[in-house]
C-alpha atoms as a PDB file:
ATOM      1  CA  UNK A   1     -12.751 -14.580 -13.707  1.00  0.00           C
ATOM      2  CA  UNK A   2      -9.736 -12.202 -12.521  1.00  0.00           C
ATOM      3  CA  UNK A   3     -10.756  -8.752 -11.976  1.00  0.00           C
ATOM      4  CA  UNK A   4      -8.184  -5.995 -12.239  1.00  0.00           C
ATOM      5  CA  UNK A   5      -9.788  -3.332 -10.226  1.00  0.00           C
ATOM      6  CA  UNK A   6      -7.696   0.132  -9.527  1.00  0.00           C
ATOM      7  CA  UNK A   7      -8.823   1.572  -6.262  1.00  0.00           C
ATOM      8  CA  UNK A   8     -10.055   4.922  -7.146  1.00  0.00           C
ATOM      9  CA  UNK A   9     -10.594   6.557  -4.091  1.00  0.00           C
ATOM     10  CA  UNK A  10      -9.619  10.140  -3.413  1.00  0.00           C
ATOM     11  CA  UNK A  11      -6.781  10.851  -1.109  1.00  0.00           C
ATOM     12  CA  UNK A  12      -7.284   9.320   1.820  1.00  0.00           C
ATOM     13  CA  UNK A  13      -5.580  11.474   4.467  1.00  0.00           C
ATOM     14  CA  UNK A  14      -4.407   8.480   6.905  1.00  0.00           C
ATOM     15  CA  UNK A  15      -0.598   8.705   8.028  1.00  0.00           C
ATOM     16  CA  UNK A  16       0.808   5.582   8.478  1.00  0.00           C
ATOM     17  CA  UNK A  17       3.933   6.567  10.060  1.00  0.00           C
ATOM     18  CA  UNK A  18       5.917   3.760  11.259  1.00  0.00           C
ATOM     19  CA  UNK A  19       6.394   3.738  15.440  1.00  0.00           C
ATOM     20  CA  UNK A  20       2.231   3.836  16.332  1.00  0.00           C
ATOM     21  CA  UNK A  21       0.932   1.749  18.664  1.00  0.00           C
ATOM     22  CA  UNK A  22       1.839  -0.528  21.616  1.00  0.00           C
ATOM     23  CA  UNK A  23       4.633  -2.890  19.696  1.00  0.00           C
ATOM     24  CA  UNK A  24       5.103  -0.329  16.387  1.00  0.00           C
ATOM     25  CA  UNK A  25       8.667   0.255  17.585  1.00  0.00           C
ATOM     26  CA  UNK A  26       9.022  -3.060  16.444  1.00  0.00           C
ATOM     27  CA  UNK A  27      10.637  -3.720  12.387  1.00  0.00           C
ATOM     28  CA  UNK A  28      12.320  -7.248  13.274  1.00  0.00           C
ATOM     29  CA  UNK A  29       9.861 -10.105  14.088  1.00  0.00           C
ATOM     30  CA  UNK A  30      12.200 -12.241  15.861  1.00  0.00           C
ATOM     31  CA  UNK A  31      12.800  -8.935  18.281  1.00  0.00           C
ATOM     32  CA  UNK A  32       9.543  -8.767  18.648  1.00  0.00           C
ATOM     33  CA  UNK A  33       9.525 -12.570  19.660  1.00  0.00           C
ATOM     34  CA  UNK A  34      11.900 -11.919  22.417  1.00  0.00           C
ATOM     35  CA  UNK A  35       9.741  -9.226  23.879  1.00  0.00           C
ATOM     36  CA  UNK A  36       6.859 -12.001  25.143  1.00  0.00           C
ATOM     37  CA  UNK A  37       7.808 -12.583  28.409  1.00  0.00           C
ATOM     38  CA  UNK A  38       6.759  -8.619  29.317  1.00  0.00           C
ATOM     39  CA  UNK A  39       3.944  -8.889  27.272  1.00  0.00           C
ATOM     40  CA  UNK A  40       0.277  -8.489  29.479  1.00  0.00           C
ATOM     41  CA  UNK A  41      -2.402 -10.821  28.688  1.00  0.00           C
ATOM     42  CA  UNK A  42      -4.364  -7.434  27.696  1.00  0.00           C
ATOM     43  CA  UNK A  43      -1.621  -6.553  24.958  1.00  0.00           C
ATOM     44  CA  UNK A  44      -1.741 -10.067  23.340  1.00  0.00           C
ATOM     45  CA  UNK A  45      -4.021  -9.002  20.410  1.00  0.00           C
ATOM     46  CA  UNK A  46      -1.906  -5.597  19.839  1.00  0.00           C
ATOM     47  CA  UNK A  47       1.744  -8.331  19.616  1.00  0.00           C
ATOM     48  CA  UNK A  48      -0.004 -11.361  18.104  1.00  0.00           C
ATOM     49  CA  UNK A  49      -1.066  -8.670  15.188  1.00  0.00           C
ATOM     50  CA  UNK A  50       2.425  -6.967  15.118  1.00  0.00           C
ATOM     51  CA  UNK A  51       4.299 -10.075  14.668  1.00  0.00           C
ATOM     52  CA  UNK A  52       1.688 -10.826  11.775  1.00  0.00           C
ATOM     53  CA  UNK A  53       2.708  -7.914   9.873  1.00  0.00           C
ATOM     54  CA  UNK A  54       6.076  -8.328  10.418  1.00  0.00           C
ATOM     55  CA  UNK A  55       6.484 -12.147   9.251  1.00  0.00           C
ATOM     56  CA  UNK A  56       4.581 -11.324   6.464  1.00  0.00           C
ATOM     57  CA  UNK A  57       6.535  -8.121   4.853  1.00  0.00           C
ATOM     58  CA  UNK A  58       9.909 -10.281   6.286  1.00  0.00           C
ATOM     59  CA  UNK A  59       8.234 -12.816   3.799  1.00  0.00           C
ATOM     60  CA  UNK A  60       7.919 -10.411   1.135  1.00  0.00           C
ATOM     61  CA  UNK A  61      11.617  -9.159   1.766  1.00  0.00           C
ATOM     62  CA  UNK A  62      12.797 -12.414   0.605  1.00  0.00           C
ATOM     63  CA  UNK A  63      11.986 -11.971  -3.062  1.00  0.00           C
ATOM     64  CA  UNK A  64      15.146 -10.714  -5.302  1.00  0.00           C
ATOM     65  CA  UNK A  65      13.615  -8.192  -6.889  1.00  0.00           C
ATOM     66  CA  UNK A  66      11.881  -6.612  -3.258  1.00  0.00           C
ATOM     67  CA  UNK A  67      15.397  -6.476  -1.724  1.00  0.00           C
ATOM     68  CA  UNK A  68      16.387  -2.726  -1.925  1.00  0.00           C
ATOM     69  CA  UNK A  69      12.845  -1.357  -0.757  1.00  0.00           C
ATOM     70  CA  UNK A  70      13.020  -0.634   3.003  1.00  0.00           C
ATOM     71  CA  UNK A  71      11.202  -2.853   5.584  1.00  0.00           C
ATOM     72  CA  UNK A  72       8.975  -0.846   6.735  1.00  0.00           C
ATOM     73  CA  UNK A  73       7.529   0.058   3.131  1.00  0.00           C
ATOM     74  CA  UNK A  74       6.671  -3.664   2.786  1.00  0.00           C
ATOM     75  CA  UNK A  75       5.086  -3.649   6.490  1.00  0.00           C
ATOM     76  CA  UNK A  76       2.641  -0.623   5.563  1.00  0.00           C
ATOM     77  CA  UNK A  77       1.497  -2.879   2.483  1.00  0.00           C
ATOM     78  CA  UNK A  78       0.911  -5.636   4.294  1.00  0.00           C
ATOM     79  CA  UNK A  79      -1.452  -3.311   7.207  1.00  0.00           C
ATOM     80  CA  UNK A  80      -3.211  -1.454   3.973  1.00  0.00           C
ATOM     81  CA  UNK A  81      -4.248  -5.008   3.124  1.00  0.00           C
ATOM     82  CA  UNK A  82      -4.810  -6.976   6.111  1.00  0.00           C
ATOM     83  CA  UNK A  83      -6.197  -4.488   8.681  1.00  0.00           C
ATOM     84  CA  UNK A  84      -6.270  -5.914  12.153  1.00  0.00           C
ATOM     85  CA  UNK A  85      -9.458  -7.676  13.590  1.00  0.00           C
ATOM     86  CA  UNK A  86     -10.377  -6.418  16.710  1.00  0.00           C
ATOM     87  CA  UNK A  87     -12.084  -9.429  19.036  1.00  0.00           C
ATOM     88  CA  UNK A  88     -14.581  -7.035  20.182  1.00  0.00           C
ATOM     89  CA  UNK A  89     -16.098  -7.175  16.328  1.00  0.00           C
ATOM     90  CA  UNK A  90     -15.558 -11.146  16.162  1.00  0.00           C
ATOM     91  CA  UNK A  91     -18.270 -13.142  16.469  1.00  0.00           C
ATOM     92  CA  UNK A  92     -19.313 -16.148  19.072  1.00  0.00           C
ATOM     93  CA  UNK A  93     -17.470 -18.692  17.096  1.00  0.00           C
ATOM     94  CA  UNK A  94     -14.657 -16.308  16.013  1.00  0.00           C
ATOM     95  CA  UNK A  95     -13.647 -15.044  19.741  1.00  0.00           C
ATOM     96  CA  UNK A  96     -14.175 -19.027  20.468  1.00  0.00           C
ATOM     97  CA  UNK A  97     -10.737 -19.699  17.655  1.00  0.00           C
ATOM     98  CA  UNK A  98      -9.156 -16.952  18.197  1.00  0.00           C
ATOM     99  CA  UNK A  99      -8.669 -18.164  22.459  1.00  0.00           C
ATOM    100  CA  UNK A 100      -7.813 -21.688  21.329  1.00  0.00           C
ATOM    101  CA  UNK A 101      -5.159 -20.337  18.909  1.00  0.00           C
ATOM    102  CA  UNK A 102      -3.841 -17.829  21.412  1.00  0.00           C
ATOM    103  CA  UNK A 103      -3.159 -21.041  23.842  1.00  0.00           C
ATOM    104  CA  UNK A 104      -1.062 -22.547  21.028  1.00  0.00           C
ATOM    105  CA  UNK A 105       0.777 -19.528  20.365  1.00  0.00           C
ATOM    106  CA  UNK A 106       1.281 -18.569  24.194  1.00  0.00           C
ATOM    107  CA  UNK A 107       3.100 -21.995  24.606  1.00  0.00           C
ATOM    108  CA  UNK A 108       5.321 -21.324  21.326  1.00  0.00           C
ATOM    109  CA  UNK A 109       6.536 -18.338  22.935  1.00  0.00           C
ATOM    110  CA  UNK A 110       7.228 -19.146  26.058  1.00  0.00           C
ATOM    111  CA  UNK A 111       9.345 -21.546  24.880  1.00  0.00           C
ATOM    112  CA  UNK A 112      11.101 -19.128  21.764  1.00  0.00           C
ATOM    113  CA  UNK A 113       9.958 -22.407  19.468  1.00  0.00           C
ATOM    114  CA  UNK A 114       9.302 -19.488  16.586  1.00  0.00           C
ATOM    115  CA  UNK A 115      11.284 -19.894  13.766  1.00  0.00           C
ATOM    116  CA  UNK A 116      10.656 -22.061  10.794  1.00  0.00           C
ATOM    117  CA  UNK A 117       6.972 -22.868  12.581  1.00  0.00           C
ATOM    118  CA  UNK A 118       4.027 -24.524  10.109  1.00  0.00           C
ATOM    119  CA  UNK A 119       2.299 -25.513  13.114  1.00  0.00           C
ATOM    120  CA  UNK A 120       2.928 -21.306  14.837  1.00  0.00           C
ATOM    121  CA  UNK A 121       2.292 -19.651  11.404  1.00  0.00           C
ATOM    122  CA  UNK A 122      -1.199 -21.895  10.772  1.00  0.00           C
ATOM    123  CA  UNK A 123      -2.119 -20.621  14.661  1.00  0.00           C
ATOM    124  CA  UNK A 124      -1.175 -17.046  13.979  1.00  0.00           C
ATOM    125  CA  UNK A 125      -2.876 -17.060  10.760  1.00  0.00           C
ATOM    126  CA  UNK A 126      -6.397 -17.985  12.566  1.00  0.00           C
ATOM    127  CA  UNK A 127      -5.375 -15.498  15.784  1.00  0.00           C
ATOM    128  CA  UNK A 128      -5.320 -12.389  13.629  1.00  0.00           C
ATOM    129  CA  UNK A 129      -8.400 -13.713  11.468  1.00  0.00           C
ATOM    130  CA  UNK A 130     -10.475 -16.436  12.525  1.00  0.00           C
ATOM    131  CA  UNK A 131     -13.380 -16.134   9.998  1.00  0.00           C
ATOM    132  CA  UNK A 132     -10.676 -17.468   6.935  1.00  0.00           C
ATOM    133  CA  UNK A 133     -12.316 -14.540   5.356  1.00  0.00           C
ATOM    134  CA  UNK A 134     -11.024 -11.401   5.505  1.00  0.00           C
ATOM    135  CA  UNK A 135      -7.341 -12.190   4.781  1.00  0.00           C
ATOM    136  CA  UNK A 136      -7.664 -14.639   1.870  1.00  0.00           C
ATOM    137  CA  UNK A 137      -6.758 -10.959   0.486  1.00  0.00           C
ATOM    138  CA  UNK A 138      -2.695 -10.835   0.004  1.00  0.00           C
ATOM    139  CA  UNK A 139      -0.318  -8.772  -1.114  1.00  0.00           C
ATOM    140  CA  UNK A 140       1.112  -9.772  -4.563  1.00  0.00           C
ATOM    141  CA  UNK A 141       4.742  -9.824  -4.159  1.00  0.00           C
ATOM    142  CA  UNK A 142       5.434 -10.174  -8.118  1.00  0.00           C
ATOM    143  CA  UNK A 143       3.386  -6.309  -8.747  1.00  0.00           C
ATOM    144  CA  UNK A 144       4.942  -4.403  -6.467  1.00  0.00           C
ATOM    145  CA  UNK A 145       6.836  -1.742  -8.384  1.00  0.00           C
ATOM    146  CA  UNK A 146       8.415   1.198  -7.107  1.00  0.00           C
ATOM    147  CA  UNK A 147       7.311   4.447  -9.314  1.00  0.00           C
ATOM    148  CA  UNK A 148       9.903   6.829  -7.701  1.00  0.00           C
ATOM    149  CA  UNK A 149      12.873   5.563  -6.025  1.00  0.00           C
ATOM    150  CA  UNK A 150      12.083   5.277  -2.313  1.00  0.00           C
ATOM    151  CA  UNK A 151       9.268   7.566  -2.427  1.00  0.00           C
ATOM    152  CA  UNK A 152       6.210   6.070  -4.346  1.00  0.00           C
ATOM    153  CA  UNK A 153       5.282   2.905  -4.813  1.00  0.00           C
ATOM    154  CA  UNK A 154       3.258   0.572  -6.349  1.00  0.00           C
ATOM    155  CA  UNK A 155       1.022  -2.434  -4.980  1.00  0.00           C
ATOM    156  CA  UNK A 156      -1.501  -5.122  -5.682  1.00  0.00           C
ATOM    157  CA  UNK A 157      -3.581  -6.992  -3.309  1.00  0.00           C
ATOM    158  CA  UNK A 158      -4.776 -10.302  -4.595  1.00  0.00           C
ATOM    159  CA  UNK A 159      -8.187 -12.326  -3.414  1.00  0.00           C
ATOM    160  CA  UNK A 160      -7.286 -15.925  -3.567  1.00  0.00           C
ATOM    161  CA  UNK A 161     -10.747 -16.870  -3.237  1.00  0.00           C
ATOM    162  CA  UNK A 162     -12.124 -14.709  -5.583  1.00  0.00           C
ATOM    163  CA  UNK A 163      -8.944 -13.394  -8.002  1.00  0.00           C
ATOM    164  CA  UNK A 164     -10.045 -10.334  -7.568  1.00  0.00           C
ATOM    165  CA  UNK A 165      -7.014  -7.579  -7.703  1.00  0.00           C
ATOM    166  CA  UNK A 166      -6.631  -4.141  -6.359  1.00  0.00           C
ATOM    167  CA  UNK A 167      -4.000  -1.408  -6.831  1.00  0.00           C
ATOM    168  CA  UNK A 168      -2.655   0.984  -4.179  1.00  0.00           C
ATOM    169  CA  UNK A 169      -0.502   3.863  -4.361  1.00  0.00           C
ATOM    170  CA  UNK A 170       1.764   4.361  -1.195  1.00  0.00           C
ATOM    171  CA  UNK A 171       3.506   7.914  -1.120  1.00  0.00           C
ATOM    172  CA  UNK A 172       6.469   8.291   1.555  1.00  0.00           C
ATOM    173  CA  UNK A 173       6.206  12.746   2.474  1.00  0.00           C
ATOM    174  CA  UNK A 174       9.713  13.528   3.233  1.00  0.00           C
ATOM    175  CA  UNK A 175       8.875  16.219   4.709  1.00  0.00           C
ATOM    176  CA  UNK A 176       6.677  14.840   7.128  1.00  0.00           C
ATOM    177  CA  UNK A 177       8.648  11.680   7.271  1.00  0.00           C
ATOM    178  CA  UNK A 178       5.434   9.496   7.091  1.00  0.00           C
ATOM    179  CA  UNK A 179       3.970   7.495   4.864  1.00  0.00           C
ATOM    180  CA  UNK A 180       0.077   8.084   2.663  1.00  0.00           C
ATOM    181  CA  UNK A 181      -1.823   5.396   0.473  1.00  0.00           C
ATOM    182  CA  UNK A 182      -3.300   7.752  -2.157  1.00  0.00           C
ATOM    183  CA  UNK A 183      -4.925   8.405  -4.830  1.00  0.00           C
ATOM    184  CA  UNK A 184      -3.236   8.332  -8.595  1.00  0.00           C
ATOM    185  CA  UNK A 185      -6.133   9.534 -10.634  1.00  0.00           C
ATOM    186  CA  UNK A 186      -6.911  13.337  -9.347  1.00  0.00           C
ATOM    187  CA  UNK A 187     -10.526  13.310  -7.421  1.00  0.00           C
ATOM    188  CA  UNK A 188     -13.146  15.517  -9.699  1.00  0.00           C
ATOM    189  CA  UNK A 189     -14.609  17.311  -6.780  1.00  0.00           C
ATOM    190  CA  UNK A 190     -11.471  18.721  -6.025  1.00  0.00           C
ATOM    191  CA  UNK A 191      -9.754  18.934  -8.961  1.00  0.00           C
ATOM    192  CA  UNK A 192     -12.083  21.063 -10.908  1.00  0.00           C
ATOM    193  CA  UNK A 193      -9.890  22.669 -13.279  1.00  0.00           C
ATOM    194  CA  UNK A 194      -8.045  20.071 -13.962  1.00  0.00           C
ATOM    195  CA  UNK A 195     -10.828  17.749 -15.843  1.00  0.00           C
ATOM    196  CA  UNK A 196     -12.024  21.456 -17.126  1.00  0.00           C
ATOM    197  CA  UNK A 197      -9.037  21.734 -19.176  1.00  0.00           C
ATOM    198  CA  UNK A 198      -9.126  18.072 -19.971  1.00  0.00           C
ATOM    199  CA  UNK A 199     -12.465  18.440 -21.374  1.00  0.00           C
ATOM    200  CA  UNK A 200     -11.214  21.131 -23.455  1.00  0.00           C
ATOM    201  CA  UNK A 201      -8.403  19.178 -25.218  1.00  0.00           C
ATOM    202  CA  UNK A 202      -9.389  15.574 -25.121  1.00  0.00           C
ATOM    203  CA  UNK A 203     -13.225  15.150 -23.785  1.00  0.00           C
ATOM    204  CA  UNK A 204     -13.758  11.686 -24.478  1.00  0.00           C
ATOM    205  CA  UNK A 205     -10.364  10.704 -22.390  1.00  0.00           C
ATOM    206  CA  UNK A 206     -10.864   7.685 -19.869  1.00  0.00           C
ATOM    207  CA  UNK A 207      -7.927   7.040 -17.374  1.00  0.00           C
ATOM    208  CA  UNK A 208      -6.070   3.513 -18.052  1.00  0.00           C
ATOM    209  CA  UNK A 209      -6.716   0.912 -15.161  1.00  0.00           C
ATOM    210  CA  UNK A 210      -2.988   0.147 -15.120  1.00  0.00           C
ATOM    211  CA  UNK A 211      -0.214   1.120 -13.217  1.00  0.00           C
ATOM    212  CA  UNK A 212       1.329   4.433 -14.834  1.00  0.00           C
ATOM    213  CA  UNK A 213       4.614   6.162 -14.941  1.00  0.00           C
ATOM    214  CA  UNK A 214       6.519   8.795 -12.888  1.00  0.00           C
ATOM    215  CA  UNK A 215       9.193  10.927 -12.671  1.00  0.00           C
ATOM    216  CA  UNK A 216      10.170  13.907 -10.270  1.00  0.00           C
ATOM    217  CA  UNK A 217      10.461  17.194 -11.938  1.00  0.00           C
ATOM    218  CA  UNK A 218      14.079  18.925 -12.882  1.00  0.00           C
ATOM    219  CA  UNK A 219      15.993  19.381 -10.114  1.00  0.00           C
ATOM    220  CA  UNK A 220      17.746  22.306 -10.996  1.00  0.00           C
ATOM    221  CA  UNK A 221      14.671  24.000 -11.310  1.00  0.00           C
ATOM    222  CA  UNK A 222      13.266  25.023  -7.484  1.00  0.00           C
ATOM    223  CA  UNK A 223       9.820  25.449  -9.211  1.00  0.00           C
ATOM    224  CA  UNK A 224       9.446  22.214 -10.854  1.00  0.00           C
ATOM    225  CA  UNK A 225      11.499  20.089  -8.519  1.00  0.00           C
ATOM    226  CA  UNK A 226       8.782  19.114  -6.031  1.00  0.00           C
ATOM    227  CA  UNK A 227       6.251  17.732  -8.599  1.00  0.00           C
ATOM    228  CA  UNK A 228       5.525  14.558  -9.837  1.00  0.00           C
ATOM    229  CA  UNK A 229       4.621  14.098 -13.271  1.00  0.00           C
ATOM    230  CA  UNK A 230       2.146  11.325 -13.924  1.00  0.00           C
ATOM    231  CA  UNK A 231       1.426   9.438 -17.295  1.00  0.00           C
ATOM    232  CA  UNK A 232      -1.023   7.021 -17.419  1.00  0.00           C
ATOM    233  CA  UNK A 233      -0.034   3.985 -19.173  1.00  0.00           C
ATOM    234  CA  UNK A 234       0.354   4.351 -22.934  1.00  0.00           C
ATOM    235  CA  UNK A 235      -2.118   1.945 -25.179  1.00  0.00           C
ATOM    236  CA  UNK A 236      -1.937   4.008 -28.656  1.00  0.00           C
ATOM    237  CA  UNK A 237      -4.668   6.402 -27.751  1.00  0.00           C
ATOM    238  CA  UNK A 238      -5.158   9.523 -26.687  1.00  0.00           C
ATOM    239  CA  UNK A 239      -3.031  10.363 -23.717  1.00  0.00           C
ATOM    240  CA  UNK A 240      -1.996  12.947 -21.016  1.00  0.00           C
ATOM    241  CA  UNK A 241       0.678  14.014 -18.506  1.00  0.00           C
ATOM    242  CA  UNK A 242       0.103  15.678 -15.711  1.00  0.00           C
ATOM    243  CA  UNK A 243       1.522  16.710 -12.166  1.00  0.00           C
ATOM    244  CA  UNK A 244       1.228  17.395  -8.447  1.00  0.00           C
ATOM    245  CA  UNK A 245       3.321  17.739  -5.260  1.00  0.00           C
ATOM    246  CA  UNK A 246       0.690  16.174  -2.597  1.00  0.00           C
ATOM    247  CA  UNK A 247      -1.523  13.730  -4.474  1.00  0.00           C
ATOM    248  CA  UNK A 248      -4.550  16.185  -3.851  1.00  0.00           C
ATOM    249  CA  UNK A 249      -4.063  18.970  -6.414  1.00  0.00           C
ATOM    250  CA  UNK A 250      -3.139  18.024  -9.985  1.00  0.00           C
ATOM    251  CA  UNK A 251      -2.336  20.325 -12.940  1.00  0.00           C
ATOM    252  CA  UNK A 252      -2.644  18.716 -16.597  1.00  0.00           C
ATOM    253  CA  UNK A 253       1.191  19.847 -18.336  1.00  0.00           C
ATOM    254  CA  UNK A 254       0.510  18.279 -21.695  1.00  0.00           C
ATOM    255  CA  UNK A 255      -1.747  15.663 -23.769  1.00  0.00           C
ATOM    256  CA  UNK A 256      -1.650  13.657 -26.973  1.00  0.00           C
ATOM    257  CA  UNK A 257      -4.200  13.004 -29.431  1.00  0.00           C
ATOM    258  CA  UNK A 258      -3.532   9.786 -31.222  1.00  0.00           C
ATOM    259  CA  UNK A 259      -1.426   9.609 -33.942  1.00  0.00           C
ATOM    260  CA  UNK A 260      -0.291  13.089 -32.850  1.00  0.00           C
ATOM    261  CA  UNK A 261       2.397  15.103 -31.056  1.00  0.00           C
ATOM    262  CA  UNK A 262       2.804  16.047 -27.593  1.00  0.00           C
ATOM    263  CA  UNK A 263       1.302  19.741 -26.886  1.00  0.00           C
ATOM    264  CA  UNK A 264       2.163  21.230 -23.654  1.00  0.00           C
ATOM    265  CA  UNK A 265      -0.663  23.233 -22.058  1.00  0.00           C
ATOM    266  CA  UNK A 266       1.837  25.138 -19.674  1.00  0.00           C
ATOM    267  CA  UNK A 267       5.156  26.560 -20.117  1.00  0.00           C
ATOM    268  CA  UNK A 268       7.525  23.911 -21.068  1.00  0.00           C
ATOM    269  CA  UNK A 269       9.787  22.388 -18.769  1.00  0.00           C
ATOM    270  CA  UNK A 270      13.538  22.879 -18.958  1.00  0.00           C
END
């Protein structure tokens, strides 16, 4: 049975800016390609995982609807979900594939026979993870949504083996020019006064497991413009907006009991 499961973890404070790494400099997989001849035997794992990554968001760049998000957005999903594999943590028979397939791969190279590959792409695909375990996990091209226009997004890894489905938030900090998977639904520990005040007006509210809706504050206003204001997906219930600037502090603005009108627990907003 498919399991829709929102990852409800608290903020986790990992940068993924684009450029780390031995081959991060890399967006274009066929520029990576044409790197191999400087390539040491001691990098392989570091390029043989890059040129994963790549392939796979170029993949994802192909459907219509994916077009206008930037590469590298799609290449941070595809790392969130498909970590890399170290060889050091493979075992006996894992380290044993993972040599045969580099063989295969080394001779593709060499010889720039890379594009439009079955035979490359099934060799890669047991390189970076030889168990056949850890990446039956995907990302799910068709729920990828972008919340705020190139600056939150939206994804969904999928579990062929098991249909299980997860949710990620990716947030891209312009000022820091680097890129956050957080958290959606505030964290209680730190957010305090936030589920206070929630208590207070709706206590028996329970956050919706799908995706919600966002919006940036006014911009004419220098006080609201930073925020984001957050509404959890509307089912005819009770329901609540609220905002934050980082993804760690969040402020309720308003709630709605069913059946009932909007109430702002803050000044309104222009």
């Amino acid at each position: 049975m498919r399991r829709n499961i929102t990852i409800l973890f608290a903020l986790l404070s990992i940068s993924f800016a684009f450029g780390q790494g031995k081959y991060g400099k890399y967006l274009n997989s066929k520029k990576l390609a044409l790197t191999y001849k400087s390539v040491k035997d001691g990098d392989k794992e570091d390029y043989y995982q890059q040129y994963y990554w790549l392939v796979k968001a170029e993949q994802l760049k192909t459907y219509p609807h994916l077009k206008d998000i930037k590469p590298v957005v799609l290449y941070e999903f595809v790392k969130k979900v498909n970590p890399q594999n170290p060889t050091k943590k493979l075992d006996k028979r894992g380290k044993e594939l993972r040599e045969t397939a580099e063989l295969s791969l080394n001779q593709y190279f060499k010889n720039k026979n890379f594009d439009n590959n079955s035979v490359l792409m099934y060799n890669l695909e047991t390189y970076v993870d030889p168990s056949k375990g850890e990446y039956y996990t995907k990302v799910d091209p068709e729920k990828i949504k972008e919340l705020v226009p190139k600056e939150l997004f939206a994804f969904n890894s999928l579990n062929r083996n098991t249909g299980e489905e997860k949710t990620y938030y990716l947030w891209i900090n312009k000022e820091k020019d680097d890129f956050n998977i957080v958290d959606i639904i505030p964290n209680e520990e730190d957010n305090k006064a936030f589920y206070a005040r929630l208590k207070q007006y709706l206590p028996g509210y329970k956050f919706s497991k799908y995706v919600p809706s966002v919006k940036k504050g006014n911009k004419t206003d220098k006080t609201d413009a930073e925020y984001y204001y957050i509404m959890p997906f509307e089912q005819n219930t009770d329901n609540i907006e609220y905002k934050t600037k980082d993804f760690k502090t969040f402020v309720l603005s308003q709630y709605r009991k069913a059946g009932d009108e909007w109430k702002g627990v803050e000044k309104p907003r222009k």
